[in-house]
Each structure stands twice: as C-alpha cells, then as structure tokens.
C-alpha atoms as a PDB file:
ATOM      1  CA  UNK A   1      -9.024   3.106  11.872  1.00  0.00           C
ATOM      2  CA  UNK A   2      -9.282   5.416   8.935  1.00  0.00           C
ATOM      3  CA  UNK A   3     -13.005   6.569   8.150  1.00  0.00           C
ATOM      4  CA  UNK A   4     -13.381   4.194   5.172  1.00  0.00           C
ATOM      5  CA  UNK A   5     -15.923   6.952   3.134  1.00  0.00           C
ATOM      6  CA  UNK A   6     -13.154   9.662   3.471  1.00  0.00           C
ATOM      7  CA  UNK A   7     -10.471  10.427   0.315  1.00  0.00           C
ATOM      8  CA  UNK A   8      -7.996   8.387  -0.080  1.00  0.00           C
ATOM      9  CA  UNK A   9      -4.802  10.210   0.482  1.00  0.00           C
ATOM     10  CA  UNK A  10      -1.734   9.477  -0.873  1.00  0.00           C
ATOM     11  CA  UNK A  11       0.404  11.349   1.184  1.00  0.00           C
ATOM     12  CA  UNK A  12      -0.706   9.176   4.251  1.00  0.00           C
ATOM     13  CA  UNK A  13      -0.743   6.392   2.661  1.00  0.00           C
ATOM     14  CA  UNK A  14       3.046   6.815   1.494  1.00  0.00           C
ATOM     15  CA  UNK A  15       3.442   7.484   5.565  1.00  0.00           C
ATOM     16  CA  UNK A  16       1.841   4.429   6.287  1.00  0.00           C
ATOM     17  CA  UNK A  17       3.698   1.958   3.555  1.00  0.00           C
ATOM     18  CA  UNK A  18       7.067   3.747   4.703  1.00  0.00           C
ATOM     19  CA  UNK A  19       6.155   2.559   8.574  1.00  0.00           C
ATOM     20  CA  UNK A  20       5.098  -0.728   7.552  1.00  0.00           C
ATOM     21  CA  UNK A  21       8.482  -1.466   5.643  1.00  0.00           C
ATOM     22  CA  UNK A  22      10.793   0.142   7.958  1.00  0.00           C
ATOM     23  CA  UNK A  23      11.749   2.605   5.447  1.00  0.00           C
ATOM     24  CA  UNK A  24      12.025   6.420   4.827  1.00  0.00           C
ATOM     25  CA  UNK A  25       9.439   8.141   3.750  1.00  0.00           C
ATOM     26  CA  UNK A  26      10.913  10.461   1.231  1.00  0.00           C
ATOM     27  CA  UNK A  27      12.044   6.546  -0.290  1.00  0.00           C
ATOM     28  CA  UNK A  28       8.576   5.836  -1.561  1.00  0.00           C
ATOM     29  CA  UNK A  29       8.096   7.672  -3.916  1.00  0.00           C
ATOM     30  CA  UNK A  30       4.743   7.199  -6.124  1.00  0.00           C
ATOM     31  CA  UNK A  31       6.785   5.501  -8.814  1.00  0.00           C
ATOM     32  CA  UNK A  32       9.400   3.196  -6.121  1.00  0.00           C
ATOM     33  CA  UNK A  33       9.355  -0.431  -6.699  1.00  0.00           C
ATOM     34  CA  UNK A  34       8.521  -1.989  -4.077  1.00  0.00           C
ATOM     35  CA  UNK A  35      11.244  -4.837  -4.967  1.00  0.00           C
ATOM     36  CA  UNK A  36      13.691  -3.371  -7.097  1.00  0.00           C
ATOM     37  CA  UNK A  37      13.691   0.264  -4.959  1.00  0.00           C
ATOM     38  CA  UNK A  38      12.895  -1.061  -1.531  1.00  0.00           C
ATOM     39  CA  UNK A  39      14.268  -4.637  -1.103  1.00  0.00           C
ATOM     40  CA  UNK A  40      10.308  -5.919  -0.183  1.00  0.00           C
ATOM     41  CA  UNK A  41      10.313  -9.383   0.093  1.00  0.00           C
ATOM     42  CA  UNK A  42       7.252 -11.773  -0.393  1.00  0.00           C
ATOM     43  CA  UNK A  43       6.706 -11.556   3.084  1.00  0.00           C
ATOM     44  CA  UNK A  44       6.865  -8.189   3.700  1.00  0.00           C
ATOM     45  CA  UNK A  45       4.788  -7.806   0.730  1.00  0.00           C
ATOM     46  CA  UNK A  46       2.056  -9.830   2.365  1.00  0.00           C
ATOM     47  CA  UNK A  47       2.438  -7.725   5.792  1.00  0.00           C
ATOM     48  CA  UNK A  48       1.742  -4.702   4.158  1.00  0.00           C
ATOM     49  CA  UNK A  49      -1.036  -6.306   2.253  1.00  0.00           C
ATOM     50  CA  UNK A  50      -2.529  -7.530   5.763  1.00  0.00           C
ATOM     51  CA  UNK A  51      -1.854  -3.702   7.163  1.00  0.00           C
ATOM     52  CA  UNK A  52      -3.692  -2.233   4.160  1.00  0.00           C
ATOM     53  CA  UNK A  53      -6.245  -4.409   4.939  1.00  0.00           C
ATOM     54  CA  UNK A  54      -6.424  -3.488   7.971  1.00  0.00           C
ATOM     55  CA  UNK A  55      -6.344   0.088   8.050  1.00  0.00           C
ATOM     56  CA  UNK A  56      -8.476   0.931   4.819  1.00  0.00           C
ATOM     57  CA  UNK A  57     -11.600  -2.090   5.577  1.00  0.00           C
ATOM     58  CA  UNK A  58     -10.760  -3.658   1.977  1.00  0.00           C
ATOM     59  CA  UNK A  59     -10.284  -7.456   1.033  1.00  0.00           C
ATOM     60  CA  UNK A  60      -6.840  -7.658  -1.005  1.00  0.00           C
ATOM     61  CA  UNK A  61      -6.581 -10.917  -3.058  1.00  0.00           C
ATOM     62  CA  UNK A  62      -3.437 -12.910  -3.326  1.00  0.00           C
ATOM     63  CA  UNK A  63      -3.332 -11.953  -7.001  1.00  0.00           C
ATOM     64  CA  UNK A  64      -3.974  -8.497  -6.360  1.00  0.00           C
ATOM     65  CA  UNK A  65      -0.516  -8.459  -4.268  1.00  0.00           C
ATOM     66  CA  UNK A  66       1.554  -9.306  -7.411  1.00  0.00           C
ATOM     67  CA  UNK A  67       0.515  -6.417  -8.936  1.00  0.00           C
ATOM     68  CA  UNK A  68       0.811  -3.624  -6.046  1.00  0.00           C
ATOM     69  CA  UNK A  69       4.507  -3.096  -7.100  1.00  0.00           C
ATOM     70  CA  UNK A  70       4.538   0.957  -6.425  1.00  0.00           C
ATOM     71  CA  UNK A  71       2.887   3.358  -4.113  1.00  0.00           C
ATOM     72  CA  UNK A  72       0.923   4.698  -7.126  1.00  0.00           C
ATOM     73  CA  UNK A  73      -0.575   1.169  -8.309  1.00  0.00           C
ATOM     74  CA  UNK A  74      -1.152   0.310  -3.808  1.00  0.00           C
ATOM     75  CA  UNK A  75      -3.112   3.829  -4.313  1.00  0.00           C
ATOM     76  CA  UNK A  76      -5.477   3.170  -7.528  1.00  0.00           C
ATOM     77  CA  UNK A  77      -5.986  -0.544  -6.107  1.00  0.00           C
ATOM     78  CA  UNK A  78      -7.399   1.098  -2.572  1.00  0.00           C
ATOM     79  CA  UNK A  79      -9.543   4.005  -4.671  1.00  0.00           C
ATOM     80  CA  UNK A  80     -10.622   1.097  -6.697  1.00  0.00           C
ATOM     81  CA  UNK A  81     -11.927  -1.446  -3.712  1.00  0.00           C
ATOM     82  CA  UNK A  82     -13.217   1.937  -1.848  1.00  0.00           C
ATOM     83  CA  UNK A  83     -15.558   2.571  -4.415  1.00  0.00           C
ATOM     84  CA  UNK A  84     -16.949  -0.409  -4.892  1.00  0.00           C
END
C-alpha cells in the first residue's frame, strides 16, 4: 500500500488506472475520458473507484464517481481527500 503522507504522483497513478482498466498506458492520458476515450462502463467505473480506495486509504462517495471522468479530475479528487 502506497505511504498515504507521500506526493501524489500522477505518473503512477496513470500506471495504476491503465492496470485497473485493462488498458495501455500511453491511452490515459491526463485529459482521456474515461467513457468516451476508454469505453469504462459503470462497473468498471466503480472497480476502479474501489481500487483507488484501496490503494490511496481515501473514502470515494458514489457522487464523487460521476465526476472522476479523466485521469486529471481522479488526480485533484485524491490530492483533495489526501489533504484533508
């Protein structure tokens, strides 16, 4: 598990989202949507919600998921939470 104090980096998080969804890397790009880009469906939405979860010690909210539509929004959500 990923030391939840240390910077959140974007790079491995891109790593991580492209491993969850069974994707290439070089695909998620900071601005790819999730939907429209990378064919994510609500439940593989909700997986990598759980993973995210998982991996960076946050609590995601079902409302929050709607709005996680790019690697760049997934980022600022997880800097946001970690802060907190």
């Amino acid at each position: 598990m990923a030391d939840a104090t240390a910077a959140l980096d974007l790079d491995e998080l891109r790593t991580f989202v492209a491993e969850v969804l069974d994707v290439e890397e070089e695909e998620v790009t900071d601005e790819a949507d999730f939907v429209k880009d990378l064919g994510v469906d609500s439940l593989m939405a909700l997986e990598v919600m759980v993973e995210l979860e998982k991996k960076y010690a946050v609590k995601l909210e079902e409302k929050e998921m709607k709005s996680i539509t790019t690697l760049r929004k997934v980022h600022d959500l997880l800097a946001s939470k970690r802060e907190k």
